[in-house]
N, C-alpha and C. Protein backbone atom coordinates (compact mmCIF):
# COMPACT_ATOMS: atom_id res chain seq x y z
N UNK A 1 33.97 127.91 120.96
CA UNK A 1 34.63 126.63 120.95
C UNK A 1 34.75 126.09 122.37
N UNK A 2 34.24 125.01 122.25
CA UNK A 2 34.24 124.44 124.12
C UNK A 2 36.24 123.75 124.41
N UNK A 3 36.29 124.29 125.91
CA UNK A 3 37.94 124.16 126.43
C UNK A 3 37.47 123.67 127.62
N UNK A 4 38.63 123.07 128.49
CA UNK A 4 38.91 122.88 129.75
C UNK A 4 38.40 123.80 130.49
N UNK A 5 38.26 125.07 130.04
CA UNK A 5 37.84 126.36 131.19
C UNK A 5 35.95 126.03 131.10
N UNK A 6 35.65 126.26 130.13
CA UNK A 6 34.38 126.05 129.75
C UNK A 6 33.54 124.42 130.43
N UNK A 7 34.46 123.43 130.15
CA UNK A 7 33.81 122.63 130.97
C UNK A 7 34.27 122.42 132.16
N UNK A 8 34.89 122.75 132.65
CA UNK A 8 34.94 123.13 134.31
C UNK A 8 33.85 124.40 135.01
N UNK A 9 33.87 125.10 134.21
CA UNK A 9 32.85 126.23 134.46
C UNK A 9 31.39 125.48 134.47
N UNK A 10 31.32 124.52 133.79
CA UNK A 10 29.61 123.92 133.34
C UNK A 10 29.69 123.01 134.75
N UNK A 11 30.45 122.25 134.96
CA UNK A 11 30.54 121.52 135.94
C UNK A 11 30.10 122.24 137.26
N UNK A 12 31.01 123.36 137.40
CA UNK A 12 30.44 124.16 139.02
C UNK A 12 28.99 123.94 139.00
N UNK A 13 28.34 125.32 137.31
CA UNK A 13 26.83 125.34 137.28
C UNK A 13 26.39 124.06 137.92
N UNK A 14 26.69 122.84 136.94
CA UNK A 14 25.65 121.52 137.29
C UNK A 14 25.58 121.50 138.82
N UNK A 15 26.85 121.20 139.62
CA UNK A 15 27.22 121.18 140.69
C UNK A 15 26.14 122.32 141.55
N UNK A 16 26.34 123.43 141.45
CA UNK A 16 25.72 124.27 142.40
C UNK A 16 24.18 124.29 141.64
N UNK A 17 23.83 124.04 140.23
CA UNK A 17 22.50 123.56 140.19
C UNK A 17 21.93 122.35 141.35
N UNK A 18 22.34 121.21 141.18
CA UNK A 18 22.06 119.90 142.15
C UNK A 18 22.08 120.16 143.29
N UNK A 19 23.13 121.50 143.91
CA UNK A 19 22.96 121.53 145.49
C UNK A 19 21.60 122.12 145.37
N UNK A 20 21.03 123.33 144.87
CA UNK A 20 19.87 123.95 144.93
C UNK A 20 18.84 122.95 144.69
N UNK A 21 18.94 122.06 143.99
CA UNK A 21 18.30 121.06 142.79
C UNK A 21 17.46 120.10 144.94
N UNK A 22 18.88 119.65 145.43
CA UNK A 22 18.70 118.89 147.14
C UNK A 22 18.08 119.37 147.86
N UNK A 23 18.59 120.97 148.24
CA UNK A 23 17.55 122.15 148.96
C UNK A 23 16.29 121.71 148.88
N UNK A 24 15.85 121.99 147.84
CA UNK A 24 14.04 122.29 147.67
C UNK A 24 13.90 120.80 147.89
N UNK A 25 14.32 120.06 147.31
CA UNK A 25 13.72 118.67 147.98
C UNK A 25 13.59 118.00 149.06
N UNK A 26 14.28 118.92 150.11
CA UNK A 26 13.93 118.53 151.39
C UNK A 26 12.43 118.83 151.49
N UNK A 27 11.92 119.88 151.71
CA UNK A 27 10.44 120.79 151.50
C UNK A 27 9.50 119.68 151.26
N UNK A 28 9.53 118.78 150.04
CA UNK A 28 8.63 118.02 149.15
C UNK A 28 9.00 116.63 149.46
N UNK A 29 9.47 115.73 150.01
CA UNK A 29 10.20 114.76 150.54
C UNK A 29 8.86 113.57 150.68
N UNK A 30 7.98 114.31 152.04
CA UNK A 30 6.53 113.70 152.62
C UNK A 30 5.83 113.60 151.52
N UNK A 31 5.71 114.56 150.67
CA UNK A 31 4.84 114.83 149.17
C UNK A 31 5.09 113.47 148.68
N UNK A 32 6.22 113.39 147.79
CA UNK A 32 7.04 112.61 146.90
C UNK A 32 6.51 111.12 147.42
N UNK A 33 7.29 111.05 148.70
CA UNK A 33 6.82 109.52 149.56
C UNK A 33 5.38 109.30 149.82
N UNK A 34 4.47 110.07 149.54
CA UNK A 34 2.90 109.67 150.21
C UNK A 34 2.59 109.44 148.68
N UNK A 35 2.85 110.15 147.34
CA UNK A 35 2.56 110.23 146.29
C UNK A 35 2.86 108.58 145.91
N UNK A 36 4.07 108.17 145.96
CA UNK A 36 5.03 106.88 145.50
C UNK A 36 4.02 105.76 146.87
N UNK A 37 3.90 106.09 147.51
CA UNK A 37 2.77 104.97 148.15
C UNK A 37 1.88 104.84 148.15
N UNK A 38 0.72 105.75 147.32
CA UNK A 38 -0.75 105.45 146.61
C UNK A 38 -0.13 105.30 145.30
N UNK A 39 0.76 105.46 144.22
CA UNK A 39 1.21 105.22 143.17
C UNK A 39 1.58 103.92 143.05
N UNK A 40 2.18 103.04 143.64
CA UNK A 40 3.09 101.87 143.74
C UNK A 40 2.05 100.84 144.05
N UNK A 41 2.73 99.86 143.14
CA UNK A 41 1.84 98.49 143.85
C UNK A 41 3.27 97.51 143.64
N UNK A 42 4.01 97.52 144.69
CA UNK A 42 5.52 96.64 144.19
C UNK A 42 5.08 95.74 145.07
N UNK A 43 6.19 94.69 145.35
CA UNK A 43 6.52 94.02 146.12
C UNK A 43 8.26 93.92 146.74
N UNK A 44 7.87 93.19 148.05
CA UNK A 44 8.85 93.34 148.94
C UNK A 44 8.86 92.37 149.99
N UNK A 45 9.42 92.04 150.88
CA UNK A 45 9.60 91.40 152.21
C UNK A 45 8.65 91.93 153.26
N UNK A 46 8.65 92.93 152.98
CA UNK A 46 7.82 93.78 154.20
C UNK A 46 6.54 94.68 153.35
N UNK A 47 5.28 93.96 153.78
CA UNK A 47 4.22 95.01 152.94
C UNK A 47 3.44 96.17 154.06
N UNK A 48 2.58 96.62 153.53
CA UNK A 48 2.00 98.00 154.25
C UNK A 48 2.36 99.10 153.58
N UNK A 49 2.23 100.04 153.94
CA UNK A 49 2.90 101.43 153.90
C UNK A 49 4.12 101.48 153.92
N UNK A 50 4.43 102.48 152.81
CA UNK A 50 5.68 102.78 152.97
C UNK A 50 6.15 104.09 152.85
N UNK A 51 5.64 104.85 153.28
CA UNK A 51 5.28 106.50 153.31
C UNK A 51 6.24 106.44 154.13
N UNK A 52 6.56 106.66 155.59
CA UNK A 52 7.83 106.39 156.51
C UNK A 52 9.01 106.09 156.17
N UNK A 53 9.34 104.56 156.01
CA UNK A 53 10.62 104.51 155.21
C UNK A 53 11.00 104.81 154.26
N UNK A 54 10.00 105.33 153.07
CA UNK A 54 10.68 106.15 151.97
C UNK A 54 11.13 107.58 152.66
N UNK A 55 10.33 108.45 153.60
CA UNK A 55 10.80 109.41 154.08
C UNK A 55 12.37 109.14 154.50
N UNK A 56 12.42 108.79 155.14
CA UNK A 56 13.73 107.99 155.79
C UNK A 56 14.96 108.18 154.94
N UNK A 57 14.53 107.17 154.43
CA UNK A 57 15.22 107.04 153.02
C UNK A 57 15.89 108.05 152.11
N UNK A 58 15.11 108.32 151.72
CA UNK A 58 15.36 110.05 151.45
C UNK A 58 16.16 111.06 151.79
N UNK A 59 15.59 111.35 152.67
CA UNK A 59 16.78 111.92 154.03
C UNK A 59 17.77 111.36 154.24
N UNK A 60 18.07 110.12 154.70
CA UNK A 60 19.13 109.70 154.37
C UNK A 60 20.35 110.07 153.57
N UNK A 61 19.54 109.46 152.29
CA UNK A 61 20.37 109.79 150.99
C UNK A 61 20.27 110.88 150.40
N UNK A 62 19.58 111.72 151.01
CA UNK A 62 19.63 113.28 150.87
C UNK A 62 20.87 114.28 151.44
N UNK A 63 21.33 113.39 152.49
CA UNK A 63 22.46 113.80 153.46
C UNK A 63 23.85 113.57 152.47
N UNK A 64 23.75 112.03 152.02
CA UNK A 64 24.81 111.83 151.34
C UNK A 64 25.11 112.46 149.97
N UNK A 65 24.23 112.98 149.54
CA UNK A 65 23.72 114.03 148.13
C UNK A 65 24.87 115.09 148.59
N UNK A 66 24.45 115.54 149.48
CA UNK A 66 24.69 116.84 149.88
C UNK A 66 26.37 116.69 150.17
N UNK A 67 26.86 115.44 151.12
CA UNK A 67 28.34 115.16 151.17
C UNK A 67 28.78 114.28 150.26
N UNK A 68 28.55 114.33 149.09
CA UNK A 68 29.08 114.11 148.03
C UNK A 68 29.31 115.55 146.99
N UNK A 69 27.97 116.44 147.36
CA UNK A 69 28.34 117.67 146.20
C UNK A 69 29.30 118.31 147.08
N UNK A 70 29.58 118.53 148.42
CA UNK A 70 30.31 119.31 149.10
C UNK A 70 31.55 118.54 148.27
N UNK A 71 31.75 117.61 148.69
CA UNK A 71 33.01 116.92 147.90
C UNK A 71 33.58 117.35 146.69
N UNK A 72 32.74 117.34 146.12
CA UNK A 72 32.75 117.61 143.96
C UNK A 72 32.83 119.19 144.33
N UNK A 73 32.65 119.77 144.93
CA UNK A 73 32.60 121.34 144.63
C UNK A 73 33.90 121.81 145.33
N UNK A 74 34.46 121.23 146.46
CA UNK A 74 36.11 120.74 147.04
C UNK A 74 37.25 120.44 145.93
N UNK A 75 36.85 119.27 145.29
CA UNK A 75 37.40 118.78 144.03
C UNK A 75 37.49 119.68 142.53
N UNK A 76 36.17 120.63 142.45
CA UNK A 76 36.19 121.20 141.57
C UNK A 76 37.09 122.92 141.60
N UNK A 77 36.84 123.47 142.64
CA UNK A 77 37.58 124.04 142.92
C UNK A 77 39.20 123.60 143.17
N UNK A 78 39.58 122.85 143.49
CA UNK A 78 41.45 122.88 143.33
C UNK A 78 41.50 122.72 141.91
N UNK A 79 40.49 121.92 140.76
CA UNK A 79 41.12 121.73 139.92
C UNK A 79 41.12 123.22 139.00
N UNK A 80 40.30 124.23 139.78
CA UNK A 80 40.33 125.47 139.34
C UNK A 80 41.17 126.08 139.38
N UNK A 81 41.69 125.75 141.14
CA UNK A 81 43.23 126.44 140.84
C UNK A 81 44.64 126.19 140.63
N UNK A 82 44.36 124.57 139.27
CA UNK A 82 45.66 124.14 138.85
C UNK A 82 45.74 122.97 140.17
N UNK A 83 45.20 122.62 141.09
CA UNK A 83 45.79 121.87 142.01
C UNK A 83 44.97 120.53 141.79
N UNK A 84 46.18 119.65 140.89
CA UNK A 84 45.24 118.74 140.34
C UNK A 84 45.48 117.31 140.74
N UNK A 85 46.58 116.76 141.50
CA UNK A 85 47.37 115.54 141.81
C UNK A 85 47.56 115.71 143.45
N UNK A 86 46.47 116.47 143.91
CA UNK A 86 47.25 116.85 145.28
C UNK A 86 46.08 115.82 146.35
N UNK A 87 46.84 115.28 147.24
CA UNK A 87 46.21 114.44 148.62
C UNK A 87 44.66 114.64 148.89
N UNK A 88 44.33 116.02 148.74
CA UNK A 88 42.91 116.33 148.99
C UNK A 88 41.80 116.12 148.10
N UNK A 89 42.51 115.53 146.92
CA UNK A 89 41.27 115.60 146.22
C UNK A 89 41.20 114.19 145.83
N UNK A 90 42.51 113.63 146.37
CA UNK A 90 42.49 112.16 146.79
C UNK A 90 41.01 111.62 147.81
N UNK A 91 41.06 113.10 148.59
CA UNK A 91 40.45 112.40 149.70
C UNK A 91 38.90 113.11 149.62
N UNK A 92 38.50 113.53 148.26
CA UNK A 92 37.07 114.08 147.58
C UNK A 92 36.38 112.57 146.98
N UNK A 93 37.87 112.10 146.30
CA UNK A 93 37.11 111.10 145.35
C UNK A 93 36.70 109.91 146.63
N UNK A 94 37.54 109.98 147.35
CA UNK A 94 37.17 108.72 148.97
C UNK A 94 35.97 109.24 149.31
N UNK A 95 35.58 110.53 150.01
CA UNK A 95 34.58 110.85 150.34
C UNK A 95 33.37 111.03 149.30
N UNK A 96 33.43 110.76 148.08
CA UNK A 96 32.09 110.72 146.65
C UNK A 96 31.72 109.44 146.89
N UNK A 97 33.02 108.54 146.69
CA UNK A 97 32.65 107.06 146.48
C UNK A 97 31.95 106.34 147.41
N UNK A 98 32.60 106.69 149.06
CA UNK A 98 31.63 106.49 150.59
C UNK A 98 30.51 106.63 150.49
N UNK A 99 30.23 108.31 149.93
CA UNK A 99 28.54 108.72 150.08
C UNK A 99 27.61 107.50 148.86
N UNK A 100 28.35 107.34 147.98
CA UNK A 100 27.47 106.73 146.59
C UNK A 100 27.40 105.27 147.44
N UNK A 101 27.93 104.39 147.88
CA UNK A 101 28.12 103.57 148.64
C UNK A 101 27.05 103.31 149.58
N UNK A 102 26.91 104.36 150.71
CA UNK A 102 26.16 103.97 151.95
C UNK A 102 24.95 104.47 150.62
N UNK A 103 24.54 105.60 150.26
CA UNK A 103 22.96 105.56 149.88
C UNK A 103 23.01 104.51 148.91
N UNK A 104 23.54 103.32 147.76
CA UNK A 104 23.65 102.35 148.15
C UNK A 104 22.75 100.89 148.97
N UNK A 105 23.37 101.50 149.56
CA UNK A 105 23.22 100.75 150.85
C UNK A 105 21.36 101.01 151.48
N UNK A 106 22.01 102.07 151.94
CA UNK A 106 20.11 102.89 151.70
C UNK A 106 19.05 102.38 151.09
N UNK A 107 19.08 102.91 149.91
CA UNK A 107 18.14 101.87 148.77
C UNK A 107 17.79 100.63 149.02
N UNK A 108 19.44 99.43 149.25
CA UNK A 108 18.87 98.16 148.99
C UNK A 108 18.06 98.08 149.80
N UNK A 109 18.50 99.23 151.57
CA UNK A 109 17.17 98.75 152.70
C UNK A 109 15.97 98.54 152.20
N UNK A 110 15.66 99.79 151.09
CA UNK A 110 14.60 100.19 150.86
C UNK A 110 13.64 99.51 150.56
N UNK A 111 14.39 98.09 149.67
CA UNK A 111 14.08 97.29 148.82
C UNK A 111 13.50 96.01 149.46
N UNK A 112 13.78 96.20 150.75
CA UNK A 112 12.65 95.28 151.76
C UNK A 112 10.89 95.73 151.35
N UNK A 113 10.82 96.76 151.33
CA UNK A 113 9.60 97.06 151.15
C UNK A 113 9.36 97.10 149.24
N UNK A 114 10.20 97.30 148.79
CA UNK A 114 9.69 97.40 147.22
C UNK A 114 11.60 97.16 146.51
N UNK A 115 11.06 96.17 145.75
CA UNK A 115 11.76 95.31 145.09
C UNK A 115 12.57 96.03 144.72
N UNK A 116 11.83 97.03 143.71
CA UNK A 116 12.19 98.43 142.47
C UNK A 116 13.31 99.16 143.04
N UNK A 117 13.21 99.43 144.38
CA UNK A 117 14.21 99.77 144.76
C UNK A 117 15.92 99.04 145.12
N UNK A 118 16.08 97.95 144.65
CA UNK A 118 17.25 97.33 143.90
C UNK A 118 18.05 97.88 142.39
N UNK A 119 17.20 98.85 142.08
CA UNK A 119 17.72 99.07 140.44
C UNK A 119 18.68 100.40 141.41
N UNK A 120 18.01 101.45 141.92
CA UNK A 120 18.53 102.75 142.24
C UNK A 120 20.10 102.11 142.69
N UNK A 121 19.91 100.98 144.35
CA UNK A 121 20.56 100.98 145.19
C UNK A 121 22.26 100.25 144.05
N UNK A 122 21.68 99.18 143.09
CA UNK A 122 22.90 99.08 142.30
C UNK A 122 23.64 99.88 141.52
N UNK A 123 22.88 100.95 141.18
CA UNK A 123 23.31 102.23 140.56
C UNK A 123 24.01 103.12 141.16
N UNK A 124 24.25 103.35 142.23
CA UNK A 124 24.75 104.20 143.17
C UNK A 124 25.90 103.28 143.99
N UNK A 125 25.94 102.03 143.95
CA UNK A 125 27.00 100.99 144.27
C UNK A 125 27.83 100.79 143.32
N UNK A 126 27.34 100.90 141.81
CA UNK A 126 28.52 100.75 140.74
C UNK A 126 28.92 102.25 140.65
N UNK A 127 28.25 103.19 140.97
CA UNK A 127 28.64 104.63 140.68
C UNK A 127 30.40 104.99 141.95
N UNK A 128 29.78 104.72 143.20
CA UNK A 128 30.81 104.50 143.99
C UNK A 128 31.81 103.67 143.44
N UNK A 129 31.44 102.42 143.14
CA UNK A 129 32.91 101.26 142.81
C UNK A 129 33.58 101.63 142.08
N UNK A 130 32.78 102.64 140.84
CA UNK A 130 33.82 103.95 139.84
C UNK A 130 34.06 104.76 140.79
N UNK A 131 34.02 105.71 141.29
CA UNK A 131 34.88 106.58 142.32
C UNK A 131 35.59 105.73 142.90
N UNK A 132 35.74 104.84 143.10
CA UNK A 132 36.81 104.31 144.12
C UNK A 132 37.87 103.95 143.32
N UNK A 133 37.40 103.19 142.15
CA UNK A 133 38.40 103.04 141.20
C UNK A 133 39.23 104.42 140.69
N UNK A 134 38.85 105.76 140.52
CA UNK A 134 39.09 106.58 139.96
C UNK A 134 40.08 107.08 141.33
N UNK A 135 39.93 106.93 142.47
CA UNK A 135 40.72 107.65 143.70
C UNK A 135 41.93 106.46 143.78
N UNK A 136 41.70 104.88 143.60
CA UNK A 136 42.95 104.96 143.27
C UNK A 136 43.83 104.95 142.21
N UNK A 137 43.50 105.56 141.17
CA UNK A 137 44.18 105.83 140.39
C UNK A 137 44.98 107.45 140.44
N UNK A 138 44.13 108.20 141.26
CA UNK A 138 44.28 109.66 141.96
C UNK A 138 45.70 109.57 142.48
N UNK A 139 45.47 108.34 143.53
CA UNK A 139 46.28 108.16 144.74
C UNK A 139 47.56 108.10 144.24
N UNK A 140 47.46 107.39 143.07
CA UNK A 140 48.82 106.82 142.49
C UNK A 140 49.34 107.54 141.68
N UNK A 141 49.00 108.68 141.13
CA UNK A 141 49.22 109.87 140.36
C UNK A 141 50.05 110.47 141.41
N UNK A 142 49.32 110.74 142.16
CA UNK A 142 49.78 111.91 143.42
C UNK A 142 51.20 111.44 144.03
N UNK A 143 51.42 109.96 144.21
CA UNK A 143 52.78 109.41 144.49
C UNK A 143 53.52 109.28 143.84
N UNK A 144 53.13 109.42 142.34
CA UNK A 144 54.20 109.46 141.33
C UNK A 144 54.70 111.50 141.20
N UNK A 145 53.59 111.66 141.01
CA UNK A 145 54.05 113.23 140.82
C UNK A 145 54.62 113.60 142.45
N UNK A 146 55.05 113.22 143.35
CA UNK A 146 55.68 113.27 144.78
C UNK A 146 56.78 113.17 144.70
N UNK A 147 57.03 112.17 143.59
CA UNK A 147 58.83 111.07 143.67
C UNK A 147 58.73 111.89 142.81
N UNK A 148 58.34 112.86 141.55
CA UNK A 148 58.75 113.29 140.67
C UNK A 148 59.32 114.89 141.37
N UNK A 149 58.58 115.11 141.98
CA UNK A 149 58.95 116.78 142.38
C UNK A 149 60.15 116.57 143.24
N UNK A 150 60.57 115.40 143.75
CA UNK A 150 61.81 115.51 144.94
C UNK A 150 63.18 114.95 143.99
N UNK A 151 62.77 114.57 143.07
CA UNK A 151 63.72 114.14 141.51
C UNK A 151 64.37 115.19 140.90
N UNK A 152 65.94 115.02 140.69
CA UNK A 152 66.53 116.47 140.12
C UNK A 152 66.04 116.22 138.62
């Protein structure tokens, strides 16, 4: 029967799957980007090659991958140990929503050179605007359960 323990437990897996999942994709990065620039015929502002700034790119938002799972695996752990309304994980969901944000941001660069890359960069901008929404609702938990613990 699936519980709270069980899907918190699946969550780490996914979690420490995706960090391993980032790893190896550093390795294959040049691959991926030389592949997607004899593959692609988009359009953009800027034509030529785009083997380079997809590398870029990548990396980039490969960085923020990585400080976003550090985050979620921060977050997932307190809620492991019962610590569920507390300041720090206030400041997981700030630091998820930042990273989803700038890569974001990333993308739309991307999207100078290929259009297509507008779908990712809004996806990862509404993904953040939910984390942000969700931290302050965190925030405001955490100040209520504050006034509640100093309450006889």
């Amino acid at each position: 029967m699936w519980n709270p323990t069980r899907s918190l437990k699946l969550s780490r897996i996914l979690v420490t799957t995706f960090s391993v999942l980032i790893f190896m994709l550093t390795f294959f990065v040049p691959f991926f980007a030389q592949w997607y620039d004899e593959a692609s015929q988009g359009m953009g502002l800027i034509g030529g090659s785009i083997v380079v700034p997809t590398i870029i790119t990548l990396y980039i938002c490969e960085g923020f991958a990585v400080w976003a799972l550090v985050s979620l695996h921060i977050l997932l752990r307190n809620i492991d140990r019962g610590e569920i309304f507390i300041v720090q994980n206030t400041s997981c969901l700030r630091s998820i929503s930042w990273a989803c944000m700038l890569a974001g941001c990333a993308f739309a660069m991307m999207g100078l050179w290929r259009y297509l890359f507008a779908l990712p960069a809004f996806a990862a901008v509404m993904l953040g605007l939910i984390m942000r929404v969700l931290k302050n609702v965190f925030e405001q938990a955490v100040e209520i359960k504050s006034e509640n613990d100093f309450t006889i």
